[in-house]
PDB file of N, CA and C in Angstrom:
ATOM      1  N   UNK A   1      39.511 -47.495  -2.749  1.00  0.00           N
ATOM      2  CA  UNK A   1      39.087 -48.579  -1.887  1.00  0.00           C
ATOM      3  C   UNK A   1      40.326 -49.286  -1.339  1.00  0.00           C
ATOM      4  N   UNK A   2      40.552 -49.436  -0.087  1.00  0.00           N
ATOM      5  CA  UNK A   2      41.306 -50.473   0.710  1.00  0.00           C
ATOM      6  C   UNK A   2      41.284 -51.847   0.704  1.00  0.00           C
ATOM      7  N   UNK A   3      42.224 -52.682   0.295  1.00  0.00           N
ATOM      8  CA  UNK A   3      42.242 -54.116   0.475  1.00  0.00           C
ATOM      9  C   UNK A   3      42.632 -54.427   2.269  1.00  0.00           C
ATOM     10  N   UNK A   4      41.945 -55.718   2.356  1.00  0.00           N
ATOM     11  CA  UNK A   4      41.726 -56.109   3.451  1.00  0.00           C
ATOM     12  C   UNK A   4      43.687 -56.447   3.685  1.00  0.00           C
ATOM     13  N   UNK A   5      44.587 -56.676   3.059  1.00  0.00           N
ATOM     14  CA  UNK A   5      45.703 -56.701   2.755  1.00  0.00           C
ATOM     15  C   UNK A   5      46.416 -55.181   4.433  1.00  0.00           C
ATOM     16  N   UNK A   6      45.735 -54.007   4.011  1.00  0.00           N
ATOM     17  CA  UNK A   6      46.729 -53.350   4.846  1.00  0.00           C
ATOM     18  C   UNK A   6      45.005 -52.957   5.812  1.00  0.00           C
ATOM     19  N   UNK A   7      44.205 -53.813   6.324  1.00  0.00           N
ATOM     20  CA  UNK A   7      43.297 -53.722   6.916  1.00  0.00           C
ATOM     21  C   UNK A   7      43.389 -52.998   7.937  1.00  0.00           C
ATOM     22  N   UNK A   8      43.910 -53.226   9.308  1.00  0.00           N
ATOM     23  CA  UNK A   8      44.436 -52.761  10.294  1.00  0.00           C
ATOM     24  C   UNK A   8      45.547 -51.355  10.272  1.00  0.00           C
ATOM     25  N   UNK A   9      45.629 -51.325   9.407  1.00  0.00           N
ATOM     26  CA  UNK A   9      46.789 -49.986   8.989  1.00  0.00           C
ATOM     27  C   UNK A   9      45.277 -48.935   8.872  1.00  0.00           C
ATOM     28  N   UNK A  10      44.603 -49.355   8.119  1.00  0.00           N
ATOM     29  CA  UNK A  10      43.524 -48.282   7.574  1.00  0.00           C
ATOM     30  C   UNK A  10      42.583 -48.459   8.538  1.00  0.00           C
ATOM     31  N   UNK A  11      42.366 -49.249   9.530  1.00  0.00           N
ATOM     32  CA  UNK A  11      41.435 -49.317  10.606  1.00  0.00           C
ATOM     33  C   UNK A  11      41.593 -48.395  11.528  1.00  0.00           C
ATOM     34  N   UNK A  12      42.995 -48.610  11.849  1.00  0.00           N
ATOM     35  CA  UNK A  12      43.874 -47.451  12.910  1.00  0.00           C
ATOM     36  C   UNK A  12      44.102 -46.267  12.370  1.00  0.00           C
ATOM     37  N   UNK A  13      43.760 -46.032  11.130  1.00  0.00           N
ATOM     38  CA  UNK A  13      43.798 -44.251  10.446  1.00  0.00           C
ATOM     39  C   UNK A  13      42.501 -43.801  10.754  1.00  0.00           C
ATOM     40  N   UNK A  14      41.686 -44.508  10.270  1.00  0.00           N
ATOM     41  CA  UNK A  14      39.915 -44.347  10.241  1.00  0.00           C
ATOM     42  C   UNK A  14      39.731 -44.081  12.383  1.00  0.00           C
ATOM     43  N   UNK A  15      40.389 -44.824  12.779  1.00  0.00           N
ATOM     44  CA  UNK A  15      39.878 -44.238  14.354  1.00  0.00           C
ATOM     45  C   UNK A  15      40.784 -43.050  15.248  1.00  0.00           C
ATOM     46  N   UNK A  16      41.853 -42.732  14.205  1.00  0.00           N
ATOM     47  CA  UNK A  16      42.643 -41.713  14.602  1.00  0.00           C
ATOM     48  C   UNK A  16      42.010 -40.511  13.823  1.00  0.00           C
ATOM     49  N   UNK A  17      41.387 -40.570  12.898  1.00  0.00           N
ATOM     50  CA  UNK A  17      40.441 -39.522  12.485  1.00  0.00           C
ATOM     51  C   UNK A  17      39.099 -39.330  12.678  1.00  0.00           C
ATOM     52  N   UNK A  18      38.579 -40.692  13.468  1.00  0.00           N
ATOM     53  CA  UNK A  18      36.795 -40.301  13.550  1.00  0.00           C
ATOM     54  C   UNK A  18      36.683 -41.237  14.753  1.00  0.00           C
ATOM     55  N   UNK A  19      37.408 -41.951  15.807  1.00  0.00           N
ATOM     56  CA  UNK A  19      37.065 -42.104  16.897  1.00  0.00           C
ATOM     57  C   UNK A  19      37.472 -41.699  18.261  1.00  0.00           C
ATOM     58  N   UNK A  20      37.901 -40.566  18.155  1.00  0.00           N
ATOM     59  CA  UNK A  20      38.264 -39.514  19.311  1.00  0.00           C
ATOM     60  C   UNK A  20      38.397 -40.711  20.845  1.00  0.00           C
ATOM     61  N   UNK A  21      39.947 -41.415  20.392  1.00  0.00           N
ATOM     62  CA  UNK A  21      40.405 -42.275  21.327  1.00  0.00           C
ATOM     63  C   UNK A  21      41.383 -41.309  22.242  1.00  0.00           C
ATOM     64  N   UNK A  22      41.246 -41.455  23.780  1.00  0.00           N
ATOM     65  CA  UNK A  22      42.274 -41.009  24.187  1.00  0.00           C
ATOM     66  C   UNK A  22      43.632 -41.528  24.077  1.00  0.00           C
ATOM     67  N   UNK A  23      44.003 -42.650  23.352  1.00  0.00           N
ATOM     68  CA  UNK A  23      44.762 -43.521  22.781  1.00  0.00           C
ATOM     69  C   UNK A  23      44.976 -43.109  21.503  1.00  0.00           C
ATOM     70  N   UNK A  24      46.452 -42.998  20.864  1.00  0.00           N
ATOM     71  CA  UNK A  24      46.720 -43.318  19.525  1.00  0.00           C
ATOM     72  C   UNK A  24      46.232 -44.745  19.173  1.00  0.00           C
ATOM     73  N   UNK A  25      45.838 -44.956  18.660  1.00  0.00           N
ATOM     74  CA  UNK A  25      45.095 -46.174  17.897  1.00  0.00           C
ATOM     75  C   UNK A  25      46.659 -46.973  17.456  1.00  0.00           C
ATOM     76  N   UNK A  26      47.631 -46.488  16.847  1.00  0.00           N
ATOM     77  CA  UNK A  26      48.762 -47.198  16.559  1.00  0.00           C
ATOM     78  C   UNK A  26      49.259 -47.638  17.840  1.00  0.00           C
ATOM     79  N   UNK A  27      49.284 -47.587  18.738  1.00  0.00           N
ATOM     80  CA  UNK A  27      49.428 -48.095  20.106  1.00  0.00           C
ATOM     81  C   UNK A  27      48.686 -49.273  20.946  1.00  0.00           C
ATOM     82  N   UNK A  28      47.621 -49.145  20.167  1.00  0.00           N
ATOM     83  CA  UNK A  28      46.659 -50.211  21.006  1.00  0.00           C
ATOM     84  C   UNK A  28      46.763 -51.636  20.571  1.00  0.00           C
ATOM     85  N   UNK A  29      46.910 -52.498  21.335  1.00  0.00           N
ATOM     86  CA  UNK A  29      46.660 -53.903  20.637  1.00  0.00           C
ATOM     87  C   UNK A  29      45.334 -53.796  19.846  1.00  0.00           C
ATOM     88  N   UNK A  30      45.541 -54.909  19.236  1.00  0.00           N
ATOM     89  CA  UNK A  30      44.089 -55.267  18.174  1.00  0.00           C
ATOM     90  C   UNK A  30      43.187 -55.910  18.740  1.00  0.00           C
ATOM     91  N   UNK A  31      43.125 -56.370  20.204  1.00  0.00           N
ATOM     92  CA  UNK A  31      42.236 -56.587  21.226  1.00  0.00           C
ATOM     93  C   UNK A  31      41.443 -55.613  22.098  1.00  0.00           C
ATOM     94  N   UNK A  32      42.006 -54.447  22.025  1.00  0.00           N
ATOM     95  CA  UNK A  32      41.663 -53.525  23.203  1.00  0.00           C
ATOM     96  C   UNK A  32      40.680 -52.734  22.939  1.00  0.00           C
ATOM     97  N   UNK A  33      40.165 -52.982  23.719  1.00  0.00           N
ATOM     98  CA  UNK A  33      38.216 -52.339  23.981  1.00  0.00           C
ATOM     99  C   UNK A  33      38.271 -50.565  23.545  1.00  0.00           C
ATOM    100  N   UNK A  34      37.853 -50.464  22.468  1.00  0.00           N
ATOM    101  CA  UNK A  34      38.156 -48.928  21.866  1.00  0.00           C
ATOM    102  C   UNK A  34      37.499 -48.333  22.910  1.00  0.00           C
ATOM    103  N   UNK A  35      35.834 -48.713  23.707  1.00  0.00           N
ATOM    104  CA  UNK A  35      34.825 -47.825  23.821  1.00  0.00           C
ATOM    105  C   UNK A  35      36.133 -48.009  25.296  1.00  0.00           C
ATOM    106  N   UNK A  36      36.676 -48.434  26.155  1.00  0.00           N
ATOM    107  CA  UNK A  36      37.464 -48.257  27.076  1.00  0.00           C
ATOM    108  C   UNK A  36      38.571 -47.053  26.925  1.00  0.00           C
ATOM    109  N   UNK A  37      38.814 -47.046  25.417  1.00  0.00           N
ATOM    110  CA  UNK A  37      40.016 -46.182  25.196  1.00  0.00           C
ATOM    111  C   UNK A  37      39.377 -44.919  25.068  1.00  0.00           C
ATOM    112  N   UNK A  38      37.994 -44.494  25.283  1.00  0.00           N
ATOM    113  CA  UNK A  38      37.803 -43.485  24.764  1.00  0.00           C
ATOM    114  C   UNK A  38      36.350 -43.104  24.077  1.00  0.00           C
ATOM    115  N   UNK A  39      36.034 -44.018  22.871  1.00  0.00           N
ATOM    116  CA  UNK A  39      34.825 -43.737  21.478  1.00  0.00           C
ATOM    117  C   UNK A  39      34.084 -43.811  22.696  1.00  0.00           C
ATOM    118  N   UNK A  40      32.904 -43.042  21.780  1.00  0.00           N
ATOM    119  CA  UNK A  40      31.338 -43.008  22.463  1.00  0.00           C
ATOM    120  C   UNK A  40      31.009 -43.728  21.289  1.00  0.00           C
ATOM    121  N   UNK A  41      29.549 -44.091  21.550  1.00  0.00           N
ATOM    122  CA  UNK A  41      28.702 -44.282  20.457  1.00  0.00           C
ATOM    123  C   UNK A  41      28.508 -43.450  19.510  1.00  0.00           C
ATOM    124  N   UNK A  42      28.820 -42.391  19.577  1.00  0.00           N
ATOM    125  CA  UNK A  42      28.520 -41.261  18.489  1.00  0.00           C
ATOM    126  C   UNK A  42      29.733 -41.381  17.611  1.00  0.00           C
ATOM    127  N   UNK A  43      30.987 -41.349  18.042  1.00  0.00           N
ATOM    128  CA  UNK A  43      32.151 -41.531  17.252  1.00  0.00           C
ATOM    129  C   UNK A  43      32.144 -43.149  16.739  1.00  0.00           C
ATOM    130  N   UNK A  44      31.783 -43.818  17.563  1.00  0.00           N
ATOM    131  CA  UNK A  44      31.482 -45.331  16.599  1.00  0.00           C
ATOM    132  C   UNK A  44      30.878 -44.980  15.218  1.00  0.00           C
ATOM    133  N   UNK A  45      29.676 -44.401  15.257  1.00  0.00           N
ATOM    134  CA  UNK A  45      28.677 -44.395  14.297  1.00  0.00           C
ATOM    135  C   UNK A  45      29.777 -43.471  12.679  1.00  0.00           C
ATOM    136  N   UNK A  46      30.681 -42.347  13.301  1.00  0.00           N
ATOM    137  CA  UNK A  46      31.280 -41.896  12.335  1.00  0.00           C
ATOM    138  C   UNK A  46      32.759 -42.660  11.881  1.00  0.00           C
ATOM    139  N   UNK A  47      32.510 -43.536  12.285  1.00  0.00           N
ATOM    140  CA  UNK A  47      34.174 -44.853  12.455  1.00  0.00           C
ATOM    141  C   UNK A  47      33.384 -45.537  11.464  1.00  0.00           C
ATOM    142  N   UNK A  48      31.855 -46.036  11.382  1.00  0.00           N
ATOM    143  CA  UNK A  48      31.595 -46.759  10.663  1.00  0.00           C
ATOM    144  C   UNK A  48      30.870 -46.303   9.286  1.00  0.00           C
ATOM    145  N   UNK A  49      31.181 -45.400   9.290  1.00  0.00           N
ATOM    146  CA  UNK A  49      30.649 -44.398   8.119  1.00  0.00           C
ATOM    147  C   UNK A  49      32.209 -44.083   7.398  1.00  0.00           C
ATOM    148  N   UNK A  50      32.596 -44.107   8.004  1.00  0.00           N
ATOM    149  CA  UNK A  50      34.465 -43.618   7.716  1.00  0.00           C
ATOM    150  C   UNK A  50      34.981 -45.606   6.832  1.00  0.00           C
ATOM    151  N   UNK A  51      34.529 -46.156   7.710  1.00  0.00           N
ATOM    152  CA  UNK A  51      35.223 -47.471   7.181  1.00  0.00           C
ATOM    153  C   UNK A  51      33.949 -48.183   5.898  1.00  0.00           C
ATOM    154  N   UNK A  52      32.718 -47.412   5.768  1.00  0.00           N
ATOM    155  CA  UNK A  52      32.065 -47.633   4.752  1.00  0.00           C
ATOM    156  C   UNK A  52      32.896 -47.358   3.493  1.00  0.00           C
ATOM    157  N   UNK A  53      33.121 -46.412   3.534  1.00  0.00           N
ATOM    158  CA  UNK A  53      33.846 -45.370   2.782  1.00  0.00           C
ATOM    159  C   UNK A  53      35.003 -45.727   2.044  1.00  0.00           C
ATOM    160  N   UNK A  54      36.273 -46.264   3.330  1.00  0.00           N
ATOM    161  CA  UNK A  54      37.383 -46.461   2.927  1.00  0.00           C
ATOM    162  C   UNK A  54      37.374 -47.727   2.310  1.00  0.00           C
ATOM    163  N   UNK A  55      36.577 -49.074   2.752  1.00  0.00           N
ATOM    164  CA  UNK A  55      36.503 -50.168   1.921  1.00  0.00           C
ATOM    165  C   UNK A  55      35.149 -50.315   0.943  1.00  0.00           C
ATOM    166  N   UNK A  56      34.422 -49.626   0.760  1.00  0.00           N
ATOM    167  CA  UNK A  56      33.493 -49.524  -0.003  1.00  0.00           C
ATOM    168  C   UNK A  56      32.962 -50.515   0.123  1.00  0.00           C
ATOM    169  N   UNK A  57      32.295 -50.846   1.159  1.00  0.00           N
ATOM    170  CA  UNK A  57      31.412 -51.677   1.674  1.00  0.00           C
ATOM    171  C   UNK A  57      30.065 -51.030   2.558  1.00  0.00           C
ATOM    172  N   UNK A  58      29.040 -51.859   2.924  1.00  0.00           N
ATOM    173  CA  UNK A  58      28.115 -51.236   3.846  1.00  0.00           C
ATOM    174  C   UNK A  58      27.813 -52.340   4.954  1.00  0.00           C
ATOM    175  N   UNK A  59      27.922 -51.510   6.212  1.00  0.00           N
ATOM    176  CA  UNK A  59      27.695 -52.882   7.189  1.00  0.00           C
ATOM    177  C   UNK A  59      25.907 -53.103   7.342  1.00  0.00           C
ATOM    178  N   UNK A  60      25.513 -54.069   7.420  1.00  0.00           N
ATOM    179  CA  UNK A  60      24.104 -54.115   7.329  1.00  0.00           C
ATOM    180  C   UNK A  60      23.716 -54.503   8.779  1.00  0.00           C
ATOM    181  N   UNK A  61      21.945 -54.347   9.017  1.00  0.00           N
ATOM    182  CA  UNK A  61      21.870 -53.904  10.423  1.00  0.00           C
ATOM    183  C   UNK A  61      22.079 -54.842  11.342  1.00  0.00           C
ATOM    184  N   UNK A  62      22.453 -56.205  11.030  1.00  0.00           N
ATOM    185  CA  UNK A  62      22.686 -56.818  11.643  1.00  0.00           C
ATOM    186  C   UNK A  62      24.222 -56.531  12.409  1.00  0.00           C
ATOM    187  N   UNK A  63      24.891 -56.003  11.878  1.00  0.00           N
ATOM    188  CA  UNK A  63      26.402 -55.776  12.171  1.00  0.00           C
ATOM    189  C   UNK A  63      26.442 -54.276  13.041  1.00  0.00           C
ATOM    190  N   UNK A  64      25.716 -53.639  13.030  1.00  0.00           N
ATOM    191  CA  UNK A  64      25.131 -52.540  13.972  1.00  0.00           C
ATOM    192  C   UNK A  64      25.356 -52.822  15.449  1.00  0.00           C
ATOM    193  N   UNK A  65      25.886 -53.317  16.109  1.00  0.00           N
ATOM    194  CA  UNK A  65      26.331 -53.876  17.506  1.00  0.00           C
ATOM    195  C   UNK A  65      27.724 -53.040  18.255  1.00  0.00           C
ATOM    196  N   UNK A  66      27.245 -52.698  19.069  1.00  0.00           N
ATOM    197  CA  UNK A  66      28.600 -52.536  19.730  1.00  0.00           C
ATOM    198  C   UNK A  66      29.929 -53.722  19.884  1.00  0.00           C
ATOM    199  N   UNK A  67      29.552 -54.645  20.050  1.00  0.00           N
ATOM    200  CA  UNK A  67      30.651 -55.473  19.883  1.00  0.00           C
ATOM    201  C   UNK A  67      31.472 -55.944  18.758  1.00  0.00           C
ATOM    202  N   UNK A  68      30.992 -55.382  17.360  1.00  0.00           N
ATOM    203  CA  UNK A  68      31.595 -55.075  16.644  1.00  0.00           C
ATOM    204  C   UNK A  68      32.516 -54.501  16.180  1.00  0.00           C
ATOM    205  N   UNK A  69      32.357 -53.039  16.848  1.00  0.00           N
ATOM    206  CA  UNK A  69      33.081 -51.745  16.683  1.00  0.00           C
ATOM    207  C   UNK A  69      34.203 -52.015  18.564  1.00  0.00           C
ATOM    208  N   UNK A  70      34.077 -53.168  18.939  1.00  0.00           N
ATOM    209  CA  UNK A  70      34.528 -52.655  20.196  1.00  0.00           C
ATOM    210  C   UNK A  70      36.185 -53.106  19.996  1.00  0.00           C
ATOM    211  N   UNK A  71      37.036 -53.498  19.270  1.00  0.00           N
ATOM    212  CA  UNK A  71      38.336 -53.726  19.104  1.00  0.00           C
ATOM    213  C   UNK A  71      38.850 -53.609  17.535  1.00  0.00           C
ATOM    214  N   UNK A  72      40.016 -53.738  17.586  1.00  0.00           N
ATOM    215  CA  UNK A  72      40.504 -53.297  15.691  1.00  0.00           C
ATOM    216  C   UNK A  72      40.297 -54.636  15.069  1.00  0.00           C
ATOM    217  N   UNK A  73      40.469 -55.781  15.847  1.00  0.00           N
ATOM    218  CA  UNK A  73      40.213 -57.417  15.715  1.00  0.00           C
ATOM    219  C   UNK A  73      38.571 -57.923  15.179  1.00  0.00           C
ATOM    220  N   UNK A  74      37.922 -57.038  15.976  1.00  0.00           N
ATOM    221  CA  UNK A  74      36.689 -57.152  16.253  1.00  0.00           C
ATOM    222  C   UNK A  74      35.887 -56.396  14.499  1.00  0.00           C
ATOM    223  N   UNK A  75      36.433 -55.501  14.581  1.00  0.00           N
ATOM    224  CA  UNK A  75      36.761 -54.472  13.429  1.00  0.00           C
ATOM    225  C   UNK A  75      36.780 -55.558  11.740  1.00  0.00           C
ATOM    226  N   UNK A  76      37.947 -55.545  12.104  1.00  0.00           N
ATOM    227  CA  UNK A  76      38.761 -56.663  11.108  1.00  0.00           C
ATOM    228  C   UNK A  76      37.782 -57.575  10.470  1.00  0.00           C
ATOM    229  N   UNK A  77      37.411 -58.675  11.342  1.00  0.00           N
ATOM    230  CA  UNK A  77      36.401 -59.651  11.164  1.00  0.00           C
ATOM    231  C   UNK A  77      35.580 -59.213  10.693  1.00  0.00           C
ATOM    232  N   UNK A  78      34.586 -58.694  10.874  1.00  0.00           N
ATOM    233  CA  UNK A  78      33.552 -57.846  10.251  1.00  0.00           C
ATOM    234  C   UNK A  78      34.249 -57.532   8.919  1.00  0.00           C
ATOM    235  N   UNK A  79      35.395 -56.681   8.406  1.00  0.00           N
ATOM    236  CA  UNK A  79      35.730 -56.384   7.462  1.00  0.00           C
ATOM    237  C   UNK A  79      35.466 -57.786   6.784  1.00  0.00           C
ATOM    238  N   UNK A  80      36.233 -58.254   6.931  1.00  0.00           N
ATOM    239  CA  UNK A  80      36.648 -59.766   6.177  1.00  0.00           C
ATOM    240  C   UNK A  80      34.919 -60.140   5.758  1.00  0.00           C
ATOM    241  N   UNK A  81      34.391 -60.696   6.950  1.00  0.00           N
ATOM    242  CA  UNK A  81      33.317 -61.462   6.847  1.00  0.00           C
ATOM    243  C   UNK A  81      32.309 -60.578   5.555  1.00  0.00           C
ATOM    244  N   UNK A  82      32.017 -59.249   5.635  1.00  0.00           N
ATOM    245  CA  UNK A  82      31.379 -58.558   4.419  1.00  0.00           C
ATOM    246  C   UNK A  82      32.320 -58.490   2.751  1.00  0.00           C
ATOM    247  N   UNK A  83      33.743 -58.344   2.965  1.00  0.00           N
ATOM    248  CA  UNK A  83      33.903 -58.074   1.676  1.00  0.00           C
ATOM    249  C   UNK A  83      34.232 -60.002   1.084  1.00  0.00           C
ATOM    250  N   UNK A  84      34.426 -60.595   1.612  1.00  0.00           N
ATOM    251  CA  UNK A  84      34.255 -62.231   1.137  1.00  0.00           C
ATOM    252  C   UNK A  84      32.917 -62.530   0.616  1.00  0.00           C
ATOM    253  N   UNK A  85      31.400 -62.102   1.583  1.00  0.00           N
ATOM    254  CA  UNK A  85      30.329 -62.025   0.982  1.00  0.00           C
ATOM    255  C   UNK A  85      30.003 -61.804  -0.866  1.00  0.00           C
TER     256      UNK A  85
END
């Protein structure tokens, strides 16, 4: 399991392996609209199955939104906000 500590390090691994960005993910600001860089919804869905995983957490359906998954920032928060829960 990943601490929220190297969050963004493991955010940007998790979308360099399961969100088929035309972008290296280590390149992108932590603002920048992934589904712009690239993800479909289909690679979202395995980004968030991938980041279930790596922080051993589950996002619940409320967190199911595209605007969730739409930046590493965006990302982040969500992290935070579930594993503080």
């Amino acid at each position: 399991m990943t601490t929220l500590q190297h969050a963004d390090t493991s955010i940007r691994q998790v979308l360099r392996d399961h969100g088929r960005l035309a972008t290296d993910p280590g390149k992108l600001a932590t603002d920048a609209d992934l589904y712009q860089s690239g993800m479909t919804s289909h690679a979202s869905v395995n980004v968030m199955l991938a980041l279930e995983g790596e922080f051993d957490i589950e996002f619940p359906d409320h967190m199911l939104k595209r605007n969730v998954f739409r930046s590493i920032g965006s990302i982040e928060r969500a992290l935070r906000e579930l594993i503080a829960a």
